[in-house]
Protein backbone atom coordinates (compact mmCIF):
# COMPACT_ATOMS: atom_id res chain seq x y z
CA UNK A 1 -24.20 -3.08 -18.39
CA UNK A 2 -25.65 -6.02 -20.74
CA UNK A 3 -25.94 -8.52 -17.26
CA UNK A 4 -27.31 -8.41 -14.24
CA UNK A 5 -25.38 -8.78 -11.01
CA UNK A 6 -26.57 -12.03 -8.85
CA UNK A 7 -28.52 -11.32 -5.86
CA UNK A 8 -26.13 -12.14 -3.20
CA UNK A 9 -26.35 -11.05 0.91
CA UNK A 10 -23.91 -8.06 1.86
CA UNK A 11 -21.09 -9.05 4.41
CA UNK A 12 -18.54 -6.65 5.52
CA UNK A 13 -14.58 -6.45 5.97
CA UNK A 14 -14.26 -3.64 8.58
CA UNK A 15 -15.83 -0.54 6.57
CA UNK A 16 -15.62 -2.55 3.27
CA UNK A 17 -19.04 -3.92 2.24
CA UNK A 18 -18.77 -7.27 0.27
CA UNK A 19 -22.19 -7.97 -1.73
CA UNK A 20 -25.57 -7.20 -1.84
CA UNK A 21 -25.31 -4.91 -4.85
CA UNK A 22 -22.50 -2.89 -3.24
CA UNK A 23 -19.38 -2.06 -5.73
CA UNK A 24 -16.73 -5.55 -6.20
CA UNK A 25 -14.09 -5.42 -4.18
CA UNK A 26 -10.29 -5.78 -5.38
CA UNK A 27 -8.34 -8.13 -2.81
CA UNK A 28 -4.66 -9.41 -2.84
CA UNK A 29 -2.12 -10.47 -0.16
CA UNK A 30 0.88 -9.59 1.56
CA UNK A 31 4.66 -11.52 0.74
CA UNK A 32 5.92 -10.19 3.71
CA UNK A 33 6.85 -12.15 6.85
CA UNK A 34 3.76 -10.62 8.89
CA UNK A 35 5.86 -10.07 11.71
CA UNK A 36 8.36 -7.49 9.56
CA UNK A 37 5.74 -5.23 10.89
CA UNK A 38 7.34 -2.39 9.09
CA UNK A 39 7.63 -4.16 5.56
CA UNK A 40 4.28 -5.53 5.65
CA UNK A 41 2.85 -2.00 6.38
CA UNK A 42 4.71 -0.42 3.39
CA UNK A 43 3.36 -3.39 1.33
CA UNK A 44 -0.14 -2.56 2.35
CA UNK A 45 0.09 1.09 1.52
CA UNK A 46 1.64 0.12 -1.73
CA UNK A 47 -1.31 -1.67 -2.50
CA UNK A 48 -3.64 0.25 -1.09
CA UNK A 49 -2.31 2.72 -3.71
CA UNK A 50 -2.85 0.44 -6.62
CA UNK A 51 -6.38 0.06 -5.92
CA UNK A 52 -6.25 -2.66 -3.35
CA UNK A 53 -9.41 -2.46 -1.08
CA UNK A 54 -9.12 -5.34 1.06
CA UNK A 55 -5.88 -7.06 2.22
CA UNK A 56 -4.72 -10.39 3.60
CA UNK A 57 -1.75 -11.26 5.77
CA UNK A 58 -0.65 -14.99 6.58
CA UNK A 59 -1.19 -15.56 10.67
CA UNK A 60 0.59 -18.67 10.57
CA UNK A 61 2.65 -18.59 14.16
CA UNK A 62 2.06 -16.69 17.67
CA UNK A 63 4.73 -13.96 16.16
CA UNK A 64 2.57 -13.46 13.03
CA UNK A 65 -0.50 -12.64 15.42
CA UNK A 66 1.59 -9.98 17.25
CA UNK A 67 2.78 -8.67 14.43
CA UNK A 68 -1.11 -7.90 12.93
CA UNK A 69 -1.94 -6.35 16.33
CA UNK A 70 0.20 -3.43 15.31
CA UNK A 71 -0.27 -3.74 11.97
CA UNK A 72 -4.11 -3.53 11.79
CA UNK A 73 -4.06 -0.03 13.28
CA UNK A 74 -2.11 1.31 11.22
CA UNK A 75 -3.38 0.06 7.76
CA UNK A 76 -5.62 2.29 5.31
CA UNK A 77 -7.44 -0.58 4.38
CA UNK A 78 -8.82 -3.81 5.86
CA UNK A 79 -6.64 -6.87 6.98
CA UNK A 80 -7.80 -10.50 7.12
CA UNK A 81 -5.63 -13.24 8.19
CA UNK A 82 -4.78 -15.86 6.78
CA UNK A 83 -5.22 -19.30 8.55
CA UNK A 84 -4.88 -23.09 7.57
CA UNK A 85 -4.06 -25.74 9.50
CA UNK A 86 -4.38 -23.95 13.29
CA UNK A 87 -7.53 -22.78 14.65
CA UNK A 88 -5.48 -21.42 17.43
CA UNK A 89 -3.89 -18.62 15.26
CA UNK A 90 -7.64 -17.75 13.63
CA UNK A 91 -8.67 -17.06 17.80
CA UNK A 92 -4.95 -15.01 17.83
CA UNK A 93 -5.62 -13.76 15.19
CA UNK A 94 -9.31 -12.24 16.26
CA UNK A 95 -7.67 -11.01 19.82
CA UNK A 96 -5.61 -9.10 17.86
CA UNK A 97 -8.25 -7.31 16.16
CA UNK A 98 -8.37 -8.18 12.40
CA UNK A 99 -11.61 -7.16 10.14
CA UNK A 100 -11.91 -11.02 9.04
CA UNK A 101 -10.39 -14.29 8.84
CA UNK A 102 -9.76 -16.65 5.35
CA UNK A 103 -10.49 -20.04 7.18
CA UNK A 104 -9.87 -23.68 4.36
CA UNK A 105 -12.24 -25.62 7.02
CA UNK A 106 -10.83 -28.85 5.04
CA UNK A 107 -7.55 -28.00 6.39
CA UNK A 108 -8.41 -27.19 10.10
CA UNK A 109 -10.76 -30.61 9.69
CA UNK A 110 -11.60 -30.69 13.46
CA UNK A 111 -16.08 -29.82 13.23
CA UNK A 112 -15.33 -28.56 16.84
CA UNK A 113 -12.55 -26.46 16.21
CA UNK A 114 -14.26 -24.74 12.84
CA UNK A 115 -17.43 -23.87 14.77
CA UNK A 116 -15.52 -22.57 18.33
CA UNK A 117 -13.75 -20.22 15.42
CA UNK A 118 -17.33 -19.20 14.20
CA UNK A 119 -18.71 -18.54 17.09
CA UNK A 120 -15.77 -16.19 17.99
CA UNK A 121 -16.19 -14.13 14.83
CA UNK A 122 -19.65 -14.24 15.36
CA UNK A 123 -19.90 -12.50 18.87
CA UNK A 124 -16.89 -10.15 17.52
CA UNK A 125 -19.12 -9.63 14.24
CA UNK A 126 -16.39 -10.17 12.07
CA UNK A 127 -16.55 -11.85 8.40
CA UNK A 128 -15.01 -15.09 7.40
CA UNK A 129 -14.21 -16.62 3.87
CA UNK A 130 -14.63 -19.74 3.17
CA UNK A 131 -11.90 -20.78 0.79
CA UNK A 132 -12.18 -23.96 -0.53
CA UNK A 133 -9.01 -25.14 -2.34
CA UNK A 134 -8.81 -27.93 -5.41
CA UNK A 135 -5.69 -29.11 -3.72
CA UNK A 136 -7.16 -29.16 -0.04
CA UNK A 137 -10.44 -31.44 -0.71
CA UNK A 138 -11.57 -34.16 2.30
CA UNK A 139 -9.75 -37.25 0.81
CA UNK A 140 -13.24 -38.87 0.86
CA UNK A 141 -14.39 -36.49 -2.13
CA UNK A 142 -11.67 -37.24 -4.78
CA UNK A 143 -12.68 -40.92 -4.04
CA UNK A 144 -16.61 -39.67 -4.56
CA UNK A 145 -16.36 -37.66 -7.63
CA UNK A 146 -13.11 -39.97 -9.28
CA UNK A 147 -10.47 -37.15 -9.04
CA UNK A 148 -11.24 -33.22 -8.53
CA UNK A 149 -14.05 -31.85 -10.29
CA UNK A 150 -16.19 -28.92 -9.48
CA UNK A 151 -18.89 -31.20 -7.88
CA UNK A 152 -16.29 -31.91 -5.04
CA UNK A 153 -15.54 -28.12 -4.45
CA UNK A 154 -19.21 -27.47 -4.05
CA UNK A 155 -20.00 -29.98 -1.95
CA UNK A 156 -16.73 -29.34 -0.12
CA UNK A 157 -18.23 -25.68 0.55
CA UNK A 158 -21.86 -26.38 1.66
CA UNK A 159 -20.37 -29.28 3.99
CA UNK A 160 -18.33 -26.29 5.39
CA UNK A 161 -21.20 -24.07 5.41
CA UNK A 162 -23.03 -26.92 7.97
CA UNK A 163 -20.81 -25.96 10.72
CA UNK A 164 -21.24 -22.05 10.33
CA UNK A 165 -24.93 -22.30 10.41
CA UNK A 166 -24.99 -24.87 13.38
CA UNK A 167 -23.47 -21.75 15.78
CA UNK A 168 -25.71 -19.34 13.39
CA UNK A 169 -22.72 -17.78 11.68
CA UNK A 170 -24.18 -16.06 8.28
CA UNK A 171 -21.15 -13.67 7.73
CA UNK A 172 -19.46 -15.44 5.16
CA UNK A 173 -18.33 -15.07 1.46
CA UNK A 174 -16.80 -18.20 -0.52
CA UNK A 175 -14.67 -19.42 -2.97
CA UNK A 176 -14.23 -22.26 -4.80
CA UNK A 177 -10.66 -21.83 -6.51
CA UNK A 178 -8.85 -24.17 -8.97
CA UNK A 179 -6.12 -23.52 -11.15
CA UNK A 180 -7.59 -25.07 -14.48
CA UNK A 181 -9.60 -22.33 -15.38
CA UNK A 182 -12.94 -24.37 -17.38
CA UNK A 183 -13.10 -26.33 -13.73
CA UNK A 184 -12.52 -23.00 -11.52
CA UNK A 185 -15.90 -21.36 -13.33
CA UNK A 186 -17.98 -24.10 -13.55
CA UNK A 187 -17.55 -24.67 -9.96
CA UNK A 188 -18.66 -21.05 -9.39
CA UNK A 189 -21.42 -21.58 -11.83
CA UNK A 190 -22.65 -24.35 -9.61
CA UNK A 191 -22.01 -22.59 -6.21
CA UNK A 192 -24.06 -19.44 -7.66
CA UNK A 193 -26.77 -21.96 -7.71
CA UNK A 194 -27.50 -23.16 -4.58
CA UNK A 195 -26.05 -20.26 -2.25
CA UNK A 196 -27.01 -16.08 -1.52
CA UNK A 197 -23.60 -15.98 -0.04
CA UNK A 198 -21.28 -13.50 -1.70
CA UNK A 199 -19.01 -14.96 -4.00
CA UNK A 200 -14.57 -14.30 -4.22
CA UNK A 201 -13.66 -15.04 -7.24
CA UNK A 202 -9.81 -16.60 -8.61
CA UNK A 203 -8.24 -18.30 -10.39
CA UNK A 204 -5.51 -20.12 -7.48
CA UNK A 205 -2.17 -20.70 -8.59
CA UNK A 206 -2.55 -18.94 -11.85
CA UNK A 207 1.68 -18.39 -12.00
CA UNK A 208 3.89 -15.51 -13.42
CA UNK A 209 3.12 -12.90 -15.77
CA UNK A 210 2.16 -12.66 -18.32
CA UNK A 211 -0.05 -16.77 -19.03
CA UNK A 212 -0.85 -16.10 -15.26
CA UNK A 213 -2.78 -12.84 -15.77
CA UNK A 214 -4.41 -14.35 -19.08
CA UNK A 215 -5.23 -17.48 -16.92
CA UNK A 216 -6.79 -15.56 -13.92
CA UNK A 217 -8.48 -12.97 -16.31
CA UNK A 218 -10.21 -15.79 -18.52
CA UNK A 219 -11.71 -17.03 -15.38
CA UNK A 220 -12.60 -14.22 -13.50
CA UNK A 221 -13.75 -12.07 -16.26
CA UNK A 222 -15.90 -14.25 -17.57
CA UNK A 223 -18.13 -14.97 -14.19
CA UNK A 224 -17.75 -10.87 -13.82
CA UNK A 225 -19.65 -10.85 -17.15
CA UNK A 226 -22.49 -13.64 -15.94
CA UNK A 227 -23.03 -11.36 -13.20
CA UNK A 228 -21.12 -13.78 -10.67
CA UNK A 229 -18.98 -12.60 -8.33
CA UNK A 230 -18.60 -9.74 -5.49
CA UNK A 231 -14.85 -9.51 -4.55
CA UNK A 232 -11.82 -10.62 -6.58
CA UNK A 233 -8.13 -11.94 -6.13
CA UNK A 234 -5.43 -12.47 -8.94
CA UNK A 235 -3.25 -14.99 -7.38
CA UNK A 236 -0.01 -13.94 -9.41
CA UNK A 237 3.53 -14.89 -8.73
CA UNK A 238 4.70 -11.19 -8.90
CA UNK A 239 5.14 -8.07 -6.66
CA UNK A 240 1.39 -8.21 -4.97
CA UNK A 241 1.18 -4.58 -6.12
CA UNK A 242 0.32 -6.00 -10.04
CA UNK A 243 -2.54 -7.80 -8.84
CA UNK A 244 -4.06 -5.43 -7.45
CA UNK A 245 -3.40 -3.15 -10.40
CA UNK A 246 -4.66 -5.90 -12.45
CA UNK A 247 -7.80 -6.17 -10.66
CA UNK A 248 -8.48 -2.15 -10.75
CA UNK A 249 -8.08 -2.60 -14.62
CA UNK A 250 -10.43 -5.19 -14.79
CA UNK A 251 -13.23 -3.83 -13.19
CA UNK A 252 -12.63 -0.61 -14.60
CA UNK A 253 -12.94 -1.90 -17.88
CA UNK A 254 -15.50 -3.78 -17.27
CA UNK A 255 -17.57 -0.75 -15.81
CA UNK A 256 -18.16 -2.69 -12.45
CA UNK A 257 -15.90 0.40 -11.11
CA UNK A 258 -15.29 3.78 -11.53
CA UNK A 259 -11.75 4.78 -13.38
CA UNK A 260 -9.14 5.90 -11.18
CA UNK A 261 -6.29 6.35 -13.54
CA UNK A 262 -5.83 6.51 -17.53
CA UNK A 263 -6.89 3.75 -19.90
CA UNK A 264 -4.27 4.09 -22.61
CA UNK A 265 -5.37 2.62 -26.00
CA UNK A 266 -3.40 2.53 -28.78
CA UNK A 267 -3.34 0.87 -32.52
CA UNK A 268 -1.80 -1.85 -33.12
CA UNK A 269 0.12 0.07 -36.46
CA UNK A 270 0.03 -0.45 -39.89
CA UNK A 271 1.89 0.19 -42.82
CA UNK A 272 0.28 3.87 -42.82
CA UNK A 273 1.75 5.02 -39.18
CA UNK A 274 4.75 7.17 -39.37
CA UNK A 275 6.32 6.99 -36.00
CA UNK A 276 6.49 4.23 -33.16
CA UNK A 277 3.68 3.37 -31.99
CA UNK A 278 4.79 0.92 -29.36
CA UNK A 279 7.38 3.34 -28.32
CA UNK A 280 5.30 6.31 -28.10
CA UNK A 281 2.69 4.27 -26.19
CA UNK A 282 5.32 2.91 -23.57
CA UNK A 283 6.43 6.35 -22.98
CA UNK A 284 3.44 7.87 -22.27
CA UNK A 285 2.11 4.51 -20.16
CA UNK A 286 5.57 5.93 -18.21
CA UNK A 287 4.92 9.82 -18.14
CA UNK A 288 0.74 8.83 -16.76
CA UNK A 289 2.45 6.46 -14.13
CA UNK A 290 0.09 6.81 -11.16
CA UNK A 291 -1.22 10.45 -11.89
CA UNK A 292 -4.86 10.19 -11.12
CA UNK A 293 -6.07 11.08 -13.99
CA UNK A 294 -9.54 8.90 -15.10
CA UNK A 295 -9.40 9.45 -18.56
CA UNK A 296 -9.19 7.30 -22.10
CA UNK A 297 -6.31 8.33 -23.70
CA UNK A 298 -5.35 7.36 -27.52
CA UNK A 299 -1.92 6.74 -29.25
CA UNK A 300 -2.80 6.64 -33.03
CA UNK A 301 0.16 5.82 -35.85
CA UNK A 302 -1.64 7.88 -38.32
CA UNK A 303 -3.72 10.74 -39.07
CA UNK A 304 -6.29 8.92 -41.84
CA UNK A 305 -7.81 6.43 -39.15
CA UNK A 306 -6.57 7.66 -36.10
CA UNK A 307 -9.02 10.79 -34.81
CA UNK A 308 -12.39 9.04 -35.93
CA UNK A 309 -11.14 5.21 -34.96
CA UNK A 310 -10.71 6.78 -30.94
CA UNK A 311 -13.34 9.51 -31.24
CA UNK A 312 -14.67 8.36 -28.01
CA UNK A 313 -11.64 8.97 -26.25
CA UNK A 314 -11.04 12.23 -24.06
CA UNK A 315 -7.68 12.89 -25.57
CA UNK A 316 -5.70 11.61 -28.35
CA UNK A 317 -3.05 12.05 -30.72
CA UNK A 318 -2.12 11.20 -34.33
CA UNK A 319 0.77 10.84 -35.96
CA UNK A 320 1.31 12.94 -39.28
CA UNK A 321 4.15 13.83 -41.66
CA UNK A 322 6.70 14.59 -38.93
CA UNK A 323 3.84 16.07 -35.95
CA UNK A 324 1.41 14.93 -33.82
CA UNK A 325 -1.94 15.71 -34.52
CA UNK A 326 -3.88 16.40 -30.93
CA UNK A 327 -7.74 15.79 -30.72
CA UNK A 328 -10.02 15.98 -27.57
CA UNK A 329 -13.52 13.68 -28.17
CA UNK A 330 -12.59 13.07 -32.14
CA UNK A 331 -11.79 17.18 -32.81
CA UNK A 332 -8.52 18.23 -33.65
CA UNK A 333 -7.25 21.17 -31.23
CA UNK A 334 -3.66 21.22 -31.39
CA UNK A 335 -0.36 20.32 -33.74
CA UNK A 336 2.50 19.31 -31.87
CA UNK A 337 6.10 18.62 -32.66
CA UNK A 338 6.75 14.82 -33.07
CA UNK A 339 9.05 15.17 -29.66
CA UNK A 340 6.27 17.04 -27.75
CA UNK A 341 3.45 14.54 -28.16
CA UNK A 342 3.78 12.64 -25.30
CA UNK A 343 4.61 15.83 -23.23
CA UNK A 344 1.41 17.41 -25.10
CA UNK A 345 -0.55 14.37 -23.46
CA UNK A 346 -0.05 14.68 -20.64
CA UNK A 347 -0.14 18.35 -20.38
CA UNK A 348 -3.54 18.12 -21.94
CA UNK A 349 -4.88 15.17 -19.90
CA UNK A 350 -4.53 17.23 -16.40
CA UNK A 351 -5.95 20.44 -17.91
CA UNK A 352 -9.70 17.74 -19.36
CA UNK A 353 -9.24 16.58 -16.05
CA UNK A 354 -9.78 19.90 -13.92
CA UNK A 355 -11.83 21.78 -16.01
CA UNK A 356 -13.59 19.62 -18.93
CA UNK A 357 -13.33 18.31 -22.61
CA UNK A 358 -16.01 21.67 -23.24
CA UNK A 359 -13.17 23.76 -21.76
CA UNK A 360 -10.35 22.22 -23.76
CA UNK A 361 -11.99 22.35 -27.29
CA UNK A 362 -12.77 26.07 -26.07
CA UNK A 363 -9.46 26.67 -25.76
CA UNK A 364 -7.90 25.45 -28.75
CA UNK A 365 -8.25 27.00 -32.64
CA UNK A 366 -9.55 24.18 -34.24
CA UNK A 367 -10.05 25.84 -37.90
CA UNK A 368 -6.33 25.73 -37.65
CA UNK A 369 -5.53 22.05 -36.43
CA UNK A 370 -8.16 20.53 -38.73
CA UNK A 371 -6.60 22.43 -41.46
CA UNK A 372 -3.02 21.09 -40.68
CA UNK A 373 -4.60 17.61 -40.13
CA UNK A 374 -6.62 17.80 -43.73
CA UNK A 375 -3.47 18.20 -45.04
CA UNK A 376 -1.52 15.54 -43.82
CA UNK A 377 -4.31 13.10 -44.36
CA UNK A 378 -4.13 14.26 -47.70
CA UNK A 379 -0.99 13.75 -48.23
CA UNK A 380 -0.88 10.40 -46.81
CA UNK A 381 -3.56 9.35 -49.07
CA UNK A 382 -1.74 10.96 -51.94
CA UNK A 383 1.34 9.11 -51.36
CA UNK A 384 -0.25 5.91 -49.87
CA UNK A 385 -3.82 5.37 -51.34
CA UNK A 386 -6.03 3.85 -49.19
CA UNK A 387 -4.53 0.68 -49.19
CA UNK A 388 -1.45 1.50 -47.26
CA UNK A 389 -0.59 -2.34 -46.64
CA UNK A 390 -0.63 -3.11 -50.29
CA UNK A 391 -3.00 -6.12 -50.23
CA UNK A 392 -5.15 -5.38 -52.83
CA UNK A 393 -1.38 -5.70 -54.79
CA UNK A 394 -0.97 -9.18 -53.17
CA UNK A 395 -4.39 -10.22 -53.79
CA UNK A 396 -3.88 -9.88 -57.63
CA UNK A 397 -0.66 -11.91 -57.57
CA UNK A 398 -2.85 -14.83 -55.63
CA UNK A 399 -5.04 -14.95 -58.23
CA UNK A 400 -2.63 -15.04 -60.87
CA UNK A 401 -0.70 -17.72 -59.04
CA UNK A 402 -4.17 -19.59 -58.61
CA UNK A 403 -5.16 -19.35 -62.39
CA UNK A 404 -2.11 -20.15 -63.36
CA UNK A 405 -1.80 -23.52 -61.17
């Protein structure tokens, strides 16, 4: 990586260690009524699938806190509850055995009632965030700082951070979320600054698809990049499942995380490709679905660029007269009928994944396919020249039209 990760102190969410170096953490949250017991359990394996690490579930009435105590058993991954404006239902909550609690203290306002819930978690060694909210600021702040800014959210956390250490509670992460994005990182830029604590980062309220995962990804990507942040949340307004699929992506291609499944890349076409791109690339998105298969795969329109544009990938293909031209790590292995390819991928993809790109290259005669693919770059180049767009063409005619002006 070309940054360093901030120094932070490690926390933990049941088995889940947040911080101190250990790998980010991928968070969303249930939509279930938590006391559907049965929905909100299929929810959390459904997320758990997409690479969902940590979980949250609201705990916002005495049914809710029932419903977690049979729901926290049962789930692959760790639950937190969610509280706001009750302290009562973070103590329910607790009782009924959940790895951590998301507390807004400038909700719950009562000093008394956010340090007896501290103090709780603290003998039961459980985790707390801190989530301080641009809409949930002490009134007395927006007066301060003339409207929300990220000098409010700050100072909104460290107040919160008083009561904590008054009952020596040090088992907390924070966040300071906003929905403008420019405020949501510089308040994390300033919070970096003055705290070891580990850091969730979001973008709140970032809406539906797709400005909301462009919003939440300008924001959360970019701290990711400054080394900020140790656990993350896309706060979408879709099926939960797509954020955490979103945040998997992210870190994955980031390299903060290991690849679970394949990252599909694909050219955006030219006037050289000679099938669909976009519909080739769909399809094979669709044939991958959730096969666990952590390799790059390429979709290339044509067989001049294509092979040494994604030589880095695993696998690829490239379209030519009529065929698909197959190539594992830039080398052509394989020809394959235009309605094979995305068959071919996939076929491919789970034979690099058992046994090795060595293996596949071995098994493959590639005097052959680089023949067939010399040839049908050839022939492209014959018929298209190298300037398959025809701009050099255009270019002369804006020069004419210029001159002659």
């Amino acid at each position: 990586m070309s940054f360093e990760r901030r120094n932070t102190r490690q926390i933990h969410v049941g088995k889940v260690a947040v911080g101190g170096g250990s790998p980010i953490t991928v968070q969303s949250m249930t939509t279930t009524k938590t006391s559907d017991v049965e929905g909100t359990l299929q929810q959390i394996y459904a997320l758990a699938a997409a690479g969902c690490d940590i979980v949250r579930c609201t705990c916002n009435e005495t049914e809710a806190a029932e419903g977690l105590a049979q729901i926290v058993p049962r789930s692959p991954i760790p639950v937190i509850a969610d509280i706001h404006h009750q302290y009562k239902m973070a103590l329910a909550a607790m009782e009924a055995g959940v790895h951590g609690l998301r507390l807004n203290p400038g909700n719950i306002r009562k000093p008394e009632h956010i340090k007896a819930v501290a103090s709780e978690a603290k003998d039961r060694n459980l985790s707390i965030r801190i989530g301080v909210n641009g809409g949930s600021l002490d009134p007395s702040l927006y007066v301060k700082y003339d409207g929300l800014k990220p000098e409010a959210m700050v100072e909104s956390a460290l107040h919160e951070i008083s009561f904590f250490d008054e009952v020596g509670f040090t088992d907390y992460k924070i966040s300071v979320k906003a929905s403008n994005v420019p405020m949501m990182v510089e308040a994390y830029r300033q919070l970096a600054d003055v705290t070891d604590a580990p850091l969730h980062l979001g973008v709140t309220e970032a809406g539906p698809l797709p400005g909301g995962l462009l919003k939440a990804t300008a924001g959360i990507a970019t701290l990711l990049l400054e080394g900020i942040g140790d656990t993350i949340r896309y706060s979408l307004t879709a099926d939960p499942v797509e954020e955490a699929k979103a945040g998997r992506q992210l870190l994955e291609a980031l390299g903060l995380r290991e690849r679970k499944n394949v990252d599909l890349i694909a050219c955006p076409s030219c006037g050289r490709a000679e099938v669909d791109v976009i519909d080739i690339a769909n399809r094979a998105m669709q044939a991958f679905g959730e096969r666990k298969l952590p390799l790059q795969v390429a979709v290339m329109g044509c067989v001049v660029n294509g092979p040494g544009e994604a030589r880095e990938a695993d696998l690829g293909i490239a379209a030519g007269n009529k065929r698909g031209h197959l190539f594992v790590k830039g080398r052509n292995v394989a020809v394959i009928p235009e309605s094979e390819m995305v068959e071919a991928l996939v076929e491919w993809a789970e034979f690099i994944h058992e046994h090795g790109t060595e293996a596949a290259i071995a098994r493959a005669d590639t005097t052959i396919a680089e023949r067939e693919a010399a040839k049908d770059r050839d022939r492209a180049l014959g018929e298209q020249g190298m300037d398959a767009n025809h701009s050099h063409e255009k270019i002369v005619e804006i020069r004419k039209t210029v001159a002659g002006a």
